[in-house]
N, C-alpha and C. Protein backbone atom coordinates (compact mmCIF):
# COMPACT_ATOMS: atom_id res chain seq x y z
N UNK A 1 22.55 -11.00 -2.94
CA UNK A 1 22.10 -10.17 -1.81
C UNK A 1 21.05 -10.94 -1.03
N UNK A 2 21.79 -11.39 0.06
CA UNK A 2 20.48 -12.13 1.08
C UNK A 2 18.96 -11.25 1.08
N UNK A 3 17.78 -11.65 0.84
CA UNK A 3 16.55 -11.40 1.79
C UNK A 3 16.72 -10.81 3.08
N UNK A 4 15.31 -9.74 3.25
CA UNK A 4 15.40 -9.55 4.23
C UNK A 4 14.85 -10.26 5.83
N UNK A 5 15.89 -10.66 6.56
CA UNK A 5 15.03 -11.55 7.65
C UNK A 5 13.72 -10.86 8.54
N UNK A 6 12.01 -11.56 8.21
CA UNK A 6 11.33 -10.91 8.81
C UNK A 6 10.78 -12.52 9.03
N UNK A 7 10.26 -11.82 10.59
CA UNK A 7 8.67 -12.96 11.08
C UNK A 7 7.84 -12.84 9.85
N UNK A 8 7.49 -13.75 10.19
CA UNK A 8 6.37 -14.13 8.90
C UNK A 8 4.99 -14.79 9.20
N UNK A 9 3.97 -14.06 9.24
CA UNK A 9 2.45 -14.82 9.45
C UNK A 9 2.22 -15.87 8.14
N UNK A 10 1.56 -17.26 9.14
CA UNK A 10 1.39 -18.08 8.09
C UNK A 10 -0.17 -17.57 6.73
N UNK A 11 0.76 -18.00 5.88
CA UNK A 11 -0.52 -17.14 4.38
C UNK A 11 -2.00 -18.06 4.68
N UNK A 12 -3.08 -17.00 5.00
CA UNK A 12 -4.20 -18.03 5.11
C UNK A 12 -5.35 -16.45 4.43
N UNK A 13 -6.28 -17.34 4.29
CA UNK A 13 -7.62 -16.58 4.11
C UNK A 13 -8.05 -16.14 5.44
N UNK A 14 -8.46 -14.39 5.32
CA UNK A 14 -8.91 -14.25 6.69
C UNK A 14 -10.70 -14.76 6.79
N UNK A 15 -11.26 -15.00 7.74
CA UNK A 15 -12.38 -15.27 8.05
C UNK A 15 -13.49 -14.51 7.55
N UNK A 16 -14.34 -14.72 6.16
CA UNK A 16 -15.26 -13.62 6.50
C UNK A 16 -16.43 -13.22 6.95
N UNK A 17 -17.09 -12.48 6.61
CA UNK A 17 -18.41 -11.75 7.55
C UNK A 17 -18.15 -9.99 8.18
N UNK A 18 -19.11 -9.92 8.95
CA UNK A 18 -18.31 -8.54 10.16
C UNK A 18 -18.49 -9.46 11.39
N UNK A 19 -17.66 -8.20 11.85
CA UNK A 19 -17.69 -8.86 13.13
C UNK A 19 -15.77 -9.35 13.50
N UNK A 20 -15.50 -9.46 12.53
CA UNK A 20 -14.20 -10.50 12.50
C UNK A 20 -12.73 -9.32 13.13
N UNK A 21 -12.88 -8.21 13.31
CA UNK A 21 -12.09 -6.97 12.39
C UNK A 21 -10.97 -7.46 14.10
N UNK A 22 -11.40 -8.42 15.06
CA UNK A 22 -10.62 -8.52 16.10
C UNK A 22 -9.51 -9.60 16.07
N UNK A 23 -10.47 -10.34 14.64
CA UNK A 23 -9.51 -11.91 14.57
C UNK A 23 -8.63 -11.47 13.63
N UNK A 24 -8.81 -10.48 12.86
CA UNK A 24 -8.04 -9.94 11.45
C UNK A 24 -6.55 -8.93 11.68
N UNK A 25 -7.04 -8.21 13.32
CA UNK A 25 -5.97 -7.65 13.62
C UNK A 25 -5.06 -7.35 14.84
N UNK A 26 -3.78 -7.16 14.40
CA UNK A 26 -2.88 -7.26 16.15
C UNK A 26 -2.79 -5.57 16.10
N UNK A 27 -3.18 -5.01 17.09
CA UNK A 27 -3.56 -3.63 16.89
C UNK A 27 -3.56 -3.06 15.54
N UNK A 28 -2.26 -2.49 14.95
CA UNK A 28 -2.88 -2.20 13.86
C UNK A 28 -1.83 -2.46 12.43
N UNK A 29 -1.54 -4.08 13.27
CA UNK A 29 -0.83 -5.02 11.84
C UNK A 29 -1.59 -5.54 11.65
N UNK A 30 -1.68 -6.34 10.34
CA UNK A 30 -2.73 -7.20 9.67
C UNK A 30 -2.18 -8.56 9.76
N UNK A 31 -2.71 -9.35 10.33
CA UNK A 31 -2.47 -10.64 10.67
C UNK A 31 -1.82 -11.68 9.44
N UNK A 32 -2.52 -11.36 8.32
CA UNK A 32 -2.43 -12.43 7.12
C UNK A 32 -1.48 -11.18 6.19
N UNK A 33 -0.68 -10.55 6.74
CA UNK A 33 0.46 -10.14 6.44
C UNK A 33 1.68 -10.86 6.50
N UNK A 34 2.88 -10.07 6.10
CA UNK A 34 4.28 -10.78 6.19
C UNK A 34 4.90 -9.33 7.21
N UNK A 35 5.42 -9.39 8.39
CA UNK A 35 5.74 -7.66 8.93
C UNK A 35 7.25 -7.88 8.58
N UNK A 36 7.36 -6.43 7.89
CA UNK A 36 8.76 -6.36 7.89
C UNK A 36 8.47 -4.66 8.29
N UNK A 37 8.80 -4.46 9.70
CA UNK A 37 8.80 -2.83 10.35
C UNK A 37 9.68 -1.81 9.55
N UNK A 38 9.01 -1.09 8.53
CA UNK A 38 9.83 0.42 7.93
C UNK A 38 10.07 1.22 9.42
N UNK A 39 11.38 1.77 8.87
CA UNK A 39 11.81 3.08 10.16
C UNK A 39 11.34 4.20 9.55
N UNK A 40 10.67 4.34 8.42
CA UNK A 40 10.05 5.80 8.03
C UNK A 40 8.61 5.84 7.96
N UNK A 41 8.40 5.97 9.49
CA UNK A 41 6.90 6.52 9.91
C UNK A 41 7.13 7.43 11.18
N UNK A 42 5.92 7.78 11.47
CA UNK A 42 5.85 8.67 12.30
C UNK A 42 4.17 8.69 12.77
N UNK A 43 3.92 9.45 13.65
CA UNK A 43 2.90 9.62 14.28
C UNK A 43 1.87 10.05 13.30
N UNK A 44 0.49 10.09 13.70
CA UNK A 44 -0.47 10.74 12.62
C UNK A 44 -1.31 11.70 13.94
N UNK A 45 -1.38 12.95 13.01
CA UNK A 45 -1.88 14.23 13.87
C UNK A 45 -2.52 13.52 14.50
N UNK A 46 -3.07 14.32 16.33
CA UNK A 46 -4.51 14.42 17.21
C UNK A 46 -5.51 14.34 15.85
N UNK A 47 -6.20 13.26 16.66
CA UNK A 47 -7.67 13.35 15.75
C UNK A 47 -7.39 12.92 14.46
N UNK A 48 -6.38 12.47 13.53
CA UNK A 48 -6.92 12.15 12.48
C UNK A 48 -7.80 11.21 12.25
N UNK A 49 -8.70 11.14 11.52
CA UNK A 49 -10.08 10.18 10.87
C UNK A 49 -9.09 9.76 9.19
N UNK A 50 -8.82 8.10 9.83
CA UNK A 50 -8.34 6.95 8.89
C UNK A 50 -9.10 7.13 7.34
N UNK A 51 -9.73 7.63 7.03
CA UNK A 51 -10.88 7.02 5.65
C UNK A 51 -10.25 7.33 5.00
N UNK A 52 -9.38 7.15 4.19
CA UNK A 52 -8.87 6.92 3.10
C UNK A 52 -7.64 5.97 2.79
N UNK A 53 -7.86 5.13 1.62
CA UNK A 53 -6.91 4.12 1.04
C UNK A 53 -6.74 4.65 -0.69
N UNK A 54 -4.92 4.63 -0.16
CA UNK A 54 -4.38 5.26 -1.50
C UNK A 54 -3.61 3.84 -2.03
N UNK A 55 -3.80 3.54 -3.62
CA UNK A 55 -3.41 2.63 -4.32
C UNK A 55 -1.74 3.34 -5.52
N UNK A 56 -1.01 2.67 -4.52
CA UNK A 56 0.37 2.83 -5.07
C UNK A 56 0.45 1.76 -6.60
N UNK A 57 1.55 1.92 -7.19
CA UNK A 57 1.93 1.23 -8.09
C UNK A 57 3.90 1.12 -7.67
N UNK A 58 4.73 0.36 -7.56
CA UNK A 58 6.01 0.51 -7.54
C UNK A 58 7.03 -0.95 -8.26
N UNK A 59 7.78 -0.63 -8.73
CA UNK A 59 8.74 -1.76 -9.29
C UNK A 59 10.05 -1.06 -9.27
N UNK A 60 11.39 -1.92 -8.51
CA UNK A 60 12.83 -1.50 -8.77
C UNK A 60 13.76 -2.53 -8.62
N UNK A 61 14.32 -2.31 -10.49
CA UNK A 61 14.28 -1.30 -11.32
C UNK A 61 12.74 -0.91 -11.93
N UNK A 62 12.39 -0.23 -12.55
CA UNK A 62 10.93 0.56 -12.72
C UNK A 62 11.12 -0.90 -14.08
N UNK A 63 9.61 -1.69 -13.85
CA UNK A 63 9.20 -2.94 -14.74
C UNK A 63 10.25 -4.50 -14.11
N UNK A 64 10.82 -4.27 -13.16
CA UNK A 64 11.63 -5.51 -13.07
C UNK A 64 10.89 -6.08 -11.64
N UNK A 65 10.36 -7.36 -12.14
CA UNK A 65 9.64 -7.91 -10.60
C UNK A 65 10.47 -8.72 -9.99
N UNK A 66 10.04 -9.49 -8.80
CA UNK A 66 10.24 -10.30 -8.40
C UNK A 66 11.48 -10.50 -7.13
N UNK A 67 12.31 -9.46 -7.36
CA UNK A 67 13.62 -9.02 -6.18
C UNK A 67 12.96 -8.44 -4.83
N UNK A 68 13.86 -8.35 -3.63
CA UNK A 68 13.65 -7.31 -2.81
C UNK A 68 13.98 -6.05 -2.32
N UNK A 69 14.35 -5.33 -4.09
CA UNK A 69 14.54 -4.05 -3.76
C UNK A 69 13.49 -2.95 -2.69
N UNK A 70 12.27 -3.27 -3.18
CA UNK A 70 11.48 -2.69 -3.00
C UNK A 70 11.08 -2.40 -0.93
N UNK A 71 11.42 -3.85 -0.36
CA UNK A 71 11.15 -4.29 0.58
C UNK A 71 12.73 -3.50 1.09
N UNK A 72 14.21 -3.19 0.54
CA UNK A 72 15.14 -2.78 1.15
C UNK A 72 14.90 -1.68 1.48
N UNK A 73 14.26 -0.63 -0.08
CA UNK A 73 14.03 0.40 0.12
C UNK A 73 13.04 1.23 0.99
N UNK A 74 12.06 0.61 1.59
CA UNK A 74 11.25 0.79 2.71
C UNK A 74 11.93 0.96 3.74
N UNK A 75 13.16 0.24 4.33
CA UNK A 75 13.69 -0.20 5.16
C UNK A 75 15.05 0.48 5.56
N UNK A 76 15.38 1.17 4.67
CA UNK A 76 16.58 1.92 4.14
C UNK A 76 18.40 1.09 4.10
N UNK A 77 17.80 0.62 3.37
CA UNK A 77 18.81 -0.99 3.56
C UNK A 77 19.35 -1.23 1.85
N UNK A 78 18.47 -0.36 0.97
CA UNK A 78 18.66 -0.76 -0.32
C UNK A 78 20.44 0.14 -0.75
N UNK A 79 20.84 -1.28 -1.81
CA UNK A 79 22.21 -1.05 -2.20
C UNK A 79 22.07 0.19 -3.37
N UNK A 80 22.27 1.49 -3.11
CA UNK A 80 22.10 2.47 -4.45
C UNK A 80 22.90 2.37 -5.76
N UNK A 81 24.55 1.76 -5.35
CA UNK A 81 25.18 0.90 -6.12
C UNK A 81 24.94 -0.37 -6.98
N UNK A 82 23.49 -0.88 -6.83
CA UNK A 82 23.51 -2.61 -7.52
C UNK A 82 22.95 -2.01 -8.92
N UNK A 83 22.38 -1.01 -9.23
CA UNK A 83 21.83 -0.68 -10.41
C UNK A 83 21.87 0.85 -10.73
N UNK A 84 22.16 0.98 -12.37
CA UNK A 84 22.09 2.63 -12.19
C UNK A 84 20.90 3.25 -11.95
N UNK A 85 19.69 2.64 -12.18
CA UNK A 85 18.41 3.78 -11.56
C UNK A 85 18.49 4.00 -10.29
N UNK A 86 18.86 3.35 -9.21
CA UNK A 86 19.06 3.58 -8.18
C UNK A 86 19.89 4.92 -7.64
N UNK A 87 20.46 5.53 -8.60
CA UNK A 87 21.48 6.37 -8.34
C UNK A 87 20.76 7.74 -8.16
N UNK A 88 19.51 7.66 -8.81
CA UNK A 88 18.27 8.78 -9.07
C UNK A 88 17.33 8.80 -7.90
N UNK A 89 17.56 7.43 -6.95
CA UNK A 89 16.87 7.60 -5.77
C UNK A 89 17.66 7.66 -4.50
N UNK A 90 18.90 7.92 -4.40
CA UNK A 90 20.04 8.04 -3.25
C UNK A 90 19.28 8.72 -2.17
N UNK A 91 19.44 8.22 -1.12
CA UNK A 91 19.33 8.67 0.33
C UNK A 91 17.60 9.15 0.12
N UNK A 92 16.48 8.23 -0.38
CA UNK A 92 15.15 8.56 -0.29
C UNK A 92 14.55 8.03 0.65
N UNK A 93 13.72 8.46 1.24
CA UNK A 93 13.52 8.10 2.51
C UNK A 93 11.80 7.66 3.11
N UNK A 94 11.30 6.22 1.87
CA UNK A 94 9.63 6.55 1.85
C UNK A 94 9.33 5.05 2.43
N UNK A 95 7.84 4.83 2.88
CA UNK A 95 7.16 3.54 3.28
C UNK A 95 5.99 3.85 2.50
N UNK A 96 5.29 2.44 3.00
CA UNK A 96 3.86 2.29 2.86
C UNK A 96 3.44 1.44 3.72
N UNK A 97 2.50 1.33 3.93
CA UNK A 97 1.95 0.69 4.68
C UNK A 97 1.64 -1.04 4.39
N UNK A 98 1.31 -0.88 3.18
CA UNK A 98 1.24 -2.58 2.68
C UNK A 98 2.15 -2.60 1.25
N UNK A 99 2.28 -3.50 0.56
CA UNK A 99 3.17 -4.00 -0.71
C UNK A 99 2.54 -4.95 -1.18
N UNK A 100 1.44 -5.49 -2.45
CA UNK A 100 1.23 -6.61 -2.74
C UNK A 100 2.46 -7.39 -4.11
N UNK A 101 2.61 -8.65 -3.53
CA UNK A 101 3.60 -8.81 -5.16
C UNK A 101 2.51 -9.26 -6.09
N UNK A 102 3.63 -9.84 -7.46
CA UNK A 102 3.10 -10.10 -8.75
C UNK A 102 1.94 -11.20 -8.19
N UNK A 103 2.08 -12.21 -7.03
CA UNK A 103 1.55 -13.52 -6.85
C UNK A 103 0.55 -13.31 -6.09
N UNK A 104 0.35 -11.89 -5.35
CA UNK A 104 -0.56 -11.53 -4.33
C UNK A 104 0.20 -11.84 -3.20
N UNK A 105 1.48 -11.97 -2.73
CA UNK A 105 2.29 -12.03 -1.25
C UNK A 105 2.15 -10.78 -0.47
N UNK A 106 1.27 -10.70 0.42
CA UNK A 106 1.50 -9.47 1.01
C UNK A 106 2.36 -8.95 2.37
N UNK A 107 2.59 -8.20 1.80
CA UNK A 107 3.71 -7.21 3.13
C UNK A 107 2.68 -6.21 3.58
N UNK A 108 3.57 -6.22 5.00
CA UNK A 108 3.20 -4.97 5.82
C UNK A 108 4.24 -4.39 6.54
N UNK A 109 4.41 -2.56 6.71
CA UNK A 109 5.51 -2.23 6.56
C UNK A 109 5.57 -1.02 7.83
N UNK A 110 4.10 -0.77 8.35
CA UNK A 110 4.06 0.43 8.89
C UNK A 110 2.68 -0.31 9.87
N UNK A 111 2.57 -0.11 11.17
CA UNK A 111 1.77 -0.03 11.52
C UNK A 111 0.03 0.68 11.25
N UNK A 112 -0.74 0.43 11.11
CA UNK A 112 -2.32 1.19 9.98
C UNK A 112 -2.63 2.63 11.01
N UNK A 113 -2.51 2.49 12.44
CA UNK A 113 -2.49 3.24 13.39
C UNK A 113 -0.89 4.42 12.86
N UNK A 114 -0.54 4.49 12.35
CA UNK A 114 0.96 5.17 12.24
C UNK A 114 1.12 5.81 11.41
N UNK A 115 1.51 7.05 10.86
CA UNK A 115 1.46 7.75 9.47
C UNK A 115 2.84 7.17 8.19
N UNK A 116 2.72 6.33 7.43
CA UNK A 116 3.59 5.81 6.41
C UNK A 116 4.17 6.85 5.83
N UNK A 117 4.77 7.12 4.75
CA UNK A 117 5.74 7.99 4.27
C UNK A 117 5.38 7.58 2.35
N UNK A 118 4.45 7.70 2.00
CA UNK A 118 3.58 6.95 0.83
C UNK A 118 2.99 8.08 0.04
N UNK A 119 2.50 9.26 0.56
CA UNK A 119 1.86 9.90 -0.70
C UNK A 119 2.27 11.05 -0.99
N UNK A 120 3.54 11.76 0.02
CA UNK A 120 4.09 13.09 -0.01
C UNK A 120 3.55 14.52 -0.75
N UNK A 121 3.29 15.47 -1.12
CA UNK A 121 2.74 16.40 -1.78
C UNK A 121 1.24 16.00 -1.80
N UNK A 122 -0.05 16.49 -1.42
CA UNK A 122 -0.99 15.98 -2.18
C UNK A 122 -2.49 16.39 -1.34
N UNK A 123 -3.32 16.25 -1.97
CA UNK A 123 -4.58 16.47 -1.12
C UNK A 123 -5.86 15.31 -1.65
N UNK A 124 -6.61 15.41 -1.04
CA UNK A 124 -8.05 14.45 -1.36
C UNK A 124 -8.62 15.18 -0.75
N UNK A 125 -10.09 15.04 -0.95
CA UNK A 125 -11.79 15.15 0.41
C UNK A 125 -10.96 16.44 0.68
N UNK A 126 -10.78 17.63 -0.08
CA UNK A 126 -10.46 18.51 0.83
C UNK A 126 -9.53 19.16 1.80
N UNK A 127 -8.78 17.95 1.80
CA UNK A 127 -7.51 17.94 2.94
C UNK A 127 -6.35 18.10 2.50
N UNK A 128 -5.65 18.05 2.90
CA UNK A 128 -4.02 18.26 2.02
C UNK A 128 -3.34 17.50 3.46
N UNK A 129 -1.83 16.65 2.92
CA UNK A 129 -1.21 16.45 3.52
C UNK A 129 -1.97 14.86 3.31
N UNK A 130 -1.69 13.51 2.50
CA UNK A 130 -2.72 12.58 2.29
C UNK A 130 -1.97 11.54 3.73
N UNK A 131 -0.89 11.64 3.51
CA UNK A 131 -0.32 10.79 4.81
C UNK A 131 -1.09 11.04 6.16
N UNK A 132 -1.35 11.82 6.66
CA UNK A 132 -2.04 12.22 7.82
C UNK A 132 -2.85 11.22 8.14
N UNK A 133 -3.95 11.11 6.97
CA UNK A 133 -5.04 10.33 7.12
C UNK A 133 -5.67 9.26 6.35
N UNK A 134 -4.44 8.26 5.47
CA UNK A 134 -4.81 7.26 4.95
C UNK A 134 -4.38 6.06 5.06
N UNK A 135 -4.31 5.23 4.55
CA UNK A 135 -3.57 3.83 4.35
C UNK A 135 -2.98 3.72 2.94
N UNK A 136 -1.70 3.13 2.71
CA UNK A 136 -1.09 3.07 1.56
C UNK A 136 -0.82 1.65 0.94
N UNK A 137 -1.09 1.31 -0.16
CA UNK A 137 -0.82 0.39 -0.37
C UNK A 137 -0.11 -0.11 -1.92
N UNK A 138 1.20 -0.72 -2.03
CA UNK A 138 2.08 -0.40 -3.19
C UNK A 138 1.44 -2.08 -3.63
N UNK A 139 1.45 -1.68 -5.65
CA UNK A 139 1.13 -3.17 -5.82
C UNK A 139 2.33 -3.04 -6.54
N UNK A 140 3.00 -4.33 -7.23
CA UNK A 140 3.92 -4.19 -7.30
C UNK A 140 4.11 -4.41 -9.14
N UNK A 141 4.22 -3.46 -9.64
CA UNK A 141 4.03 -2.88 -11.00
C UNK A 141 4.44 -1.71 -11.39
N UNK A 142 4.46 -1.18 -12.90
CA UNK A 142 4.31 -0.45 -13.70
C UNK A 142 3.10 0.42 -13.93
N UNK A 143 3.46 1.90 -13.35
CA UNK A 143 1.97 2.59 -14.03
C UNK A 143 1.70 2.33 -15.19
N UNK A 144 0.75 2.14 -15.65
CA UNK A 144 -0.10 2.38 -17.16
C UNK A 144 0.35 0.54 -17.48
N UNK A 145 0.41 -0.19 -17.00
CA UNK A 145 0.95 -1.99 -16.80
C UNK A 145 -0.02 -2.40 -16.37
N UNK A 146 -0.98 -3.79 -17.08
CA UNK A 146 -1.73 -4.20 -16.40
C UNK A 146 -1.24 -4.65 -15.16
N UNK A 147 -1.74 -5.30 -14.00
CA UNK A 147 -1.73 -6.12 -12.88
C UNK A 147 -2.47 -7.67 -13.13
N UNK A 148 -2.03 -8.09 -11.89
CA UNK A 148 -2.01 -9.54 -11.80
C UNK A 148 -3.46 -10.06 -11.35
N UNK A 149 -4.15 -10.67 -11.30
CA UNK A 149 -5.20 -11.23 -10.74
C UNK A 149 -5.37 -11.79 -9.44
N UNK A 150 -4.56 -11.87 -9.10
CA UNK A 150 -3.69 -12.47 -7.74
C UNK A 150 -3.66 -10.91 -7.14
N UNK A 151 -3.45 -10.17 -7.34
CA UNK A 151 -2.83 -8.84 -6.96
C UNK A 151 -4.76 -8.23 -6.17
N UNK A 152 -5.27 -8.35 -7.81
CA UNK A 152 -6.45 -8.17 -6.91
C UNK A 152 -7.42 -8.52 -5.98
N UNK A 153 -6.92 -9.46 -6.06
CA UNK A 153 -7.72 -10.58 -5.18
C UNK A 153 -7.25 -10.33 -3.84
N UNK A 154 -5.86 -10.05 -3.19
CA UNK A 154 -5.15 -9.98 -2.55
C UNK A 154 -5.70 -8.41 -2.02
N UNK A 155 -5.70 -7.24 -3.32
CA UNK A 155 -6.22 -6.24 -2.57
C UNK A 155 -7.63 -5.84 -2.33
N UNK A 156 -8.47 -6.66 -2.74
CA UNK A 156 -9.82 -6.74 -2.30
C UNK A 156 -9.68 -7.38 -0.75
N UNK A 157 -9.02 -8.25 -0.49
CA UNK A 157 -9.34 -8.68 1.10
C UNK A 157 -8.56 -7.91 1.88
N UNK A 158 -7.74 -7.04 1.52
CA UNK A 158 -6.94 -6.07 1.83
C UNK A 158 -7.91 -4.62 2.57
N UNK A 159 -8.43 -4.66 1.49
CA UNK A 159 -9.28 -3.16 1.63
C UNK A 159 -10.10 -3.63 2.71
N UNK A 160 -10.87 -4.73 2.51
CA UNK A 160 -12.42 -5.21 3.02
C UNK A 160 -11.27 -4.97 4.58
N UNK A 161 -10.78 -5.83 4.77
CA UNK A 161 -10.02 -5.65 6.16
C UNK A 161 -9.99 -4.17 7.04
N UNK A 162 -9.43 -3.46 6.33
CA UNK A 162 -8.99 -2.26 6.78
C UNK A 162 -10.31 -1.75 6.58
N UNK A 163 -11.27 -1.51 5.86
CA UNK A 163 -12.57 -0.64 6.16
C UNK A 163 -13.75 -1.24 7.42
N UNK A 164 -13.28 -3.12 7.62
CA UNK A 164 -13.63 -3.31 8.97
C UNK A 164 -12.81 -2.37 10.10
N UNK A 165 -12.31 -1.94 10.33
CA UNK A 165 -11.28 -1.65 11.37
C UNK A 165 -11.33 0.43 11.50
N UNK A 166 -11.33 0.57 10.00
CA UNK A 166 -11.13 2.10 10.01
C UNK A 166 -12.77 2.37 9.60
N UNK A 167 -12.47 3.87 9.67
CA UNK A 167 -14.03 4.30 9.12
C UNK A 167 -13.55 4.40 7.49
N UNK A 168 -13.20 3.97 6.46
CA UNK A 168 -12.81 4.57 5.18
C UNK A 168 -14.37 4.54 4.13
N UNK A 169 -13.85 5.88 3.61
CA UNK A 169 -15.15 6.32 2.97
C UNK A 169 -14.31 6.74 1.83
N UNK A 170 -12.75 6.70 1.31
CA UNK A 170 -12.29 7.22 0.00
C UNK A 170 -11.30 6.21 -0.24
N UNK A 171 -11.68 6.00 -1.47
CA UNK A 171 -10.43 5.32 -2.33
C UNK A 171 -10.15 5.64 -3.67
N UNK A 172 -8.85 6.16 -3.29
CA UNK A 172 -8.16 7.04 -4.66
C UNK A 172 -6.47 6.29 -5.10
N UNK A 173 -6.25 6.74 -5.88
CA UNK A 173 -4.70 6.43 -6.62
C UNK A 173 -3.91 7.84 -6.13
N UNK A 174 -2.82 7.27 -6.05
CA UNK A 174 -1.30 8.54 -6.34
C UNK A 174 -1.68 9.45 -7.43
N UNK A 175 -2.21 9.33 -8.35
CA UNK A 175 -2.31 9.66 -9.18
C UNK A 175 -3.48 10.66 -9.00
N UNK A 176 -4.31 10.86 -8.13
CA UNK A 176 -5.76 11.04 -7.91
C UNK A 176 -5.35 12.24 -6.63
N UNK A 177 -4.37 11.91 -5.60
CA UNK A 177 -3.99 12.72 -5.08
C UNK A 177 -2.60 13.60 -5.34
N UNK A 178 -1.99 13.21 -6.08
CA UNK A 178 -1.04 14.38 -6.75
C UNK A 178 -0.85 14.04 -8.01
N UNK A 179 -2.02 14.49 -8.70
CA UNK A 179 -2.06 14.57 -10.35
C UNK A 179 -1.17 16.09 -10.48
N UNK A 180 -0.15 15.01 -11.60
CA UNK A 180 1.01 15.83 -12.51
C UNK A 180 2.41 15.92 -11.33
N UNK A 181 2.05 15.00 -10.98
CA UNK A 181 3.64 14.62 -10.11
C UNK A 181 3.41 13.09 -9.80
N UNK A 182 2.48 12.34 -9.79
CA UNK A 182 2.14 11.00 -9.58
C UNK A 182 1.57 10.56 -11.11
N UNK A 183 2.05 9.36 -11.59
CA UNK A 183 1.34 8.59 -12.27
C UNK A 183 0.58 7.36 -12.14
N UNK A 184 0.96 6.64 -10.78
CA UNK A 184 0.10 5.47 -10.52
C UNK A 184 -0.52 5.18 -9.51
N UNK A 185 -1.43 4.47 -10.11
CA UNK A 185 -1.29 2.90 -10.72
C UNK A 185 -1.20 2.67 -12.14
N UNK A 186 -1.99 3.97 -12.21
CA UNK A 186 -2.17 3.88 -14.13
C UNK A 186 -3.19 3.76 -14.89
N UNK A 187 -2.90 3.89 -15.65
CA UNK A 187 -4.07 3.11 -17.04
C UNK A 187 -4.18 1.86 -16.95
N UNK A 188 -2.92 1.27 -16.33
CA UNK A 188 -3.23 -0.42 -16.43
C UNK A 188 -4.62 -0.84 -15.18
N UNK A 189 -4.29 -0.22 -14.17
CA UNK A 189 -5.04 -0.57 -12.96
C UNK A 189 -6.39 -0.72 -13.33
N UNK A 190 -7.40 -1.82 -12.96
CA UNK A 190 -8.60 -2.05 -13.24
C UNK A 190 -9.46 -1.35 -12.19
N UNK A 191 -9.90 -0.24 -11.83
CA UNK A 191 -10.92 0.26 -11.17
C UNK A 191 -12.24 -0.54 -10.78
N UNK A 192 -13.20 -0.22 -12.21
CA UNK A 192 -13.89 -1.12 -12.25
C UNK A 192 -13.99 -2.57 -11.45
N UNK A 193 -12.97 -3.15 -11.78
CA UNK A 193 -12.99 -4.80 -10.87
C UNK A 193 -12.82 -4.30 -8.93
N UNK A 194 -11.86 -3.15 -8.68
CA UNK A 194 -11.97 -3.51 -7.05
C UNK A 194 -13.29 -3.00 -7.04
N UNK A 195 -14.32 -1.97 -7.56
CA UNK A 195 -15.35 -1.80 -7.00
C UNK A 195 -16.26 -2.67 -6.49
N UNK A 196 -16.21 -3.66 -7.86
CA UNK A 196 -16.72 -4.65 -7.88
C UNK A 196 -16.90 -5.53 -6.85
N UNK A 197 -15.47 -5.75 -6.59
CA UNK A 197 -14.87 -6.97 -5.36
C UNK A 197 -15.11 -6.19 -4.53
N UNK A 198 -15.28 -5.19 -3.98
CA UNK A 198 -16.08 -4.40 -3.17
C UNK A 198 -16.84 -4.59 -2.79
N UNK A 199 -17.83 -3.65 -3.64
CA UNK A 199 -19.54 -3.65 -3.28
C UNK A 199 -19.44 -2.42 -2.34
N UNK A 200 -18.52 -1.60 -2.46
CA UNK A 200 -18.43 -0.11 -1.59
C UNK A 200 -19.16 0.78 -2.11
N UNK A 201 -20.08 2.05 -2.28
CA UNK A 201 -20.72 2.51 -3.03
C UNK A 201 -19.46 3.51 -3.81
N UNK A 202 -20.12 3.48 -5.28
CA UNK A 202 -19.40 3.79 -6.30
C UNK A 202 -18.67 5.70 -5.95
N UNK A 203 -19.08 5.94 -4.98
CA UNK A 203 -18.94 7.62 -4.86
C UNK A 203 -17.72 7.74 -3.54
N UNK A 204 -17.42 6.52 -2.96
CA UNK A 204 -16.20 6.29 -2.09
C UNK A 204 -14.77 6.20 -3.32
N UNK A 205 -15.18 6.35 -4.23
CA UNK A 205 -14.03 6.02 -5.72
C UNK A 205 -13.37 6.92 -6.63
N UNK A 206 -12.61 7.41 -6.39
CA UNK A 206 -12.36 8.12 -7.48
C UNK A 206 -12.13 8.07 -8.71
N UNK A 207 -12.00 6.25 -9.39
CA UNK A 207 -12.42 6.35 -10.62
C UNK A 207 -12.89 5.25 -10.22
């Protein structure tokens, strides 16, 4: 099964400091991305306020890396025939906004300005409906599976980016906004370390 053909930004370190959030972005793609445009977005209400980044976990088949199922299925391009788990996700219809792989390669899938199709059922801060008003971002794993080091590294300059640009004041898991229908990132996911690579205050966190 060929790849999918996308433009491709060359992989570099973005610049840091503040100040930068103009060199970092083309309205509201991320430059030191890879764009491959999902058709499942849509507008985000009048007035929504961006602050929040939700941390996906995804792999297909569920534990198998390295293919581009994941990148079809955004796209609605994936073969439901190449595997039987696939047969359990026929005609599903979801994005996110970013994808990191096992190596830290990052995708972008949805414009940050655009509502992704990433956290369905769910509430945070009060709100319900988490798509409205966040950013999504799938790493590419197993809930309760450690992650890669590369992965975090990748989503630390990830975040730092997008909180230049948005006002974000929450960062939660799937799991955090629809506990008992979401399981990830998991137990594997290291909390602790993005805070770290942060330096966001510890109460923007939900764990």
């Amino acid at each position: 099964m060929p790849a999918p053909k996308t433009p491709m930004t060359r992989p570099a370190e973005p610049p840091p400091g503040p100040g930068t959030a103009s060199a970092l972005w083309d309205d509201g793609w991320y430059r030191f991305a890879r764009r491959l445009a999902s058709p499942n977005v849509g507008a985000r209400p009048e007035g929504a306020c961006i602050d929040l980044i939700v941390v996906h976990s995804i792999s297909l088949p569920p534990g198998v890396y390295g293919g581009d199922e994941v990148q079809r299925l955004f796209t609605n391009t994936l073969d439901f025939d190449a595997h039987p788990y696939f047969r359990r996700i026929v005609g599903m219809q979801v994005s996110a906004h970013f994808y990191i792989r096992r190596g830290g390669e990052l995708w972008q899938f949805a414009d940050c300005g655009a509502r992704a199709w990433h956290a369905g059922p769910s509430q945070w801060r009060g709100r319900a409906n988490c798509n409205d008003d966040s950013v999504g971002i799938e790493l590419e794993g197993l809930d309760g599976e450690p992650f890669e080091h590369a992965q975090y590294e990748a989503l630390a300059g990830l975040c730092a980016a997008i909180g230049q640009r948005y006002p974000i004041r929450h960062v939660a898991g799937h799991e955090h906004i629809a506990p008992g229908r979401k399981p990830d990132p998991g137990s594997g996911f290291d909390w602790p370390l993005l805070r770290a690579s942060l330096g966001w205050p510890r109460e923007w966190f939900a764990a």
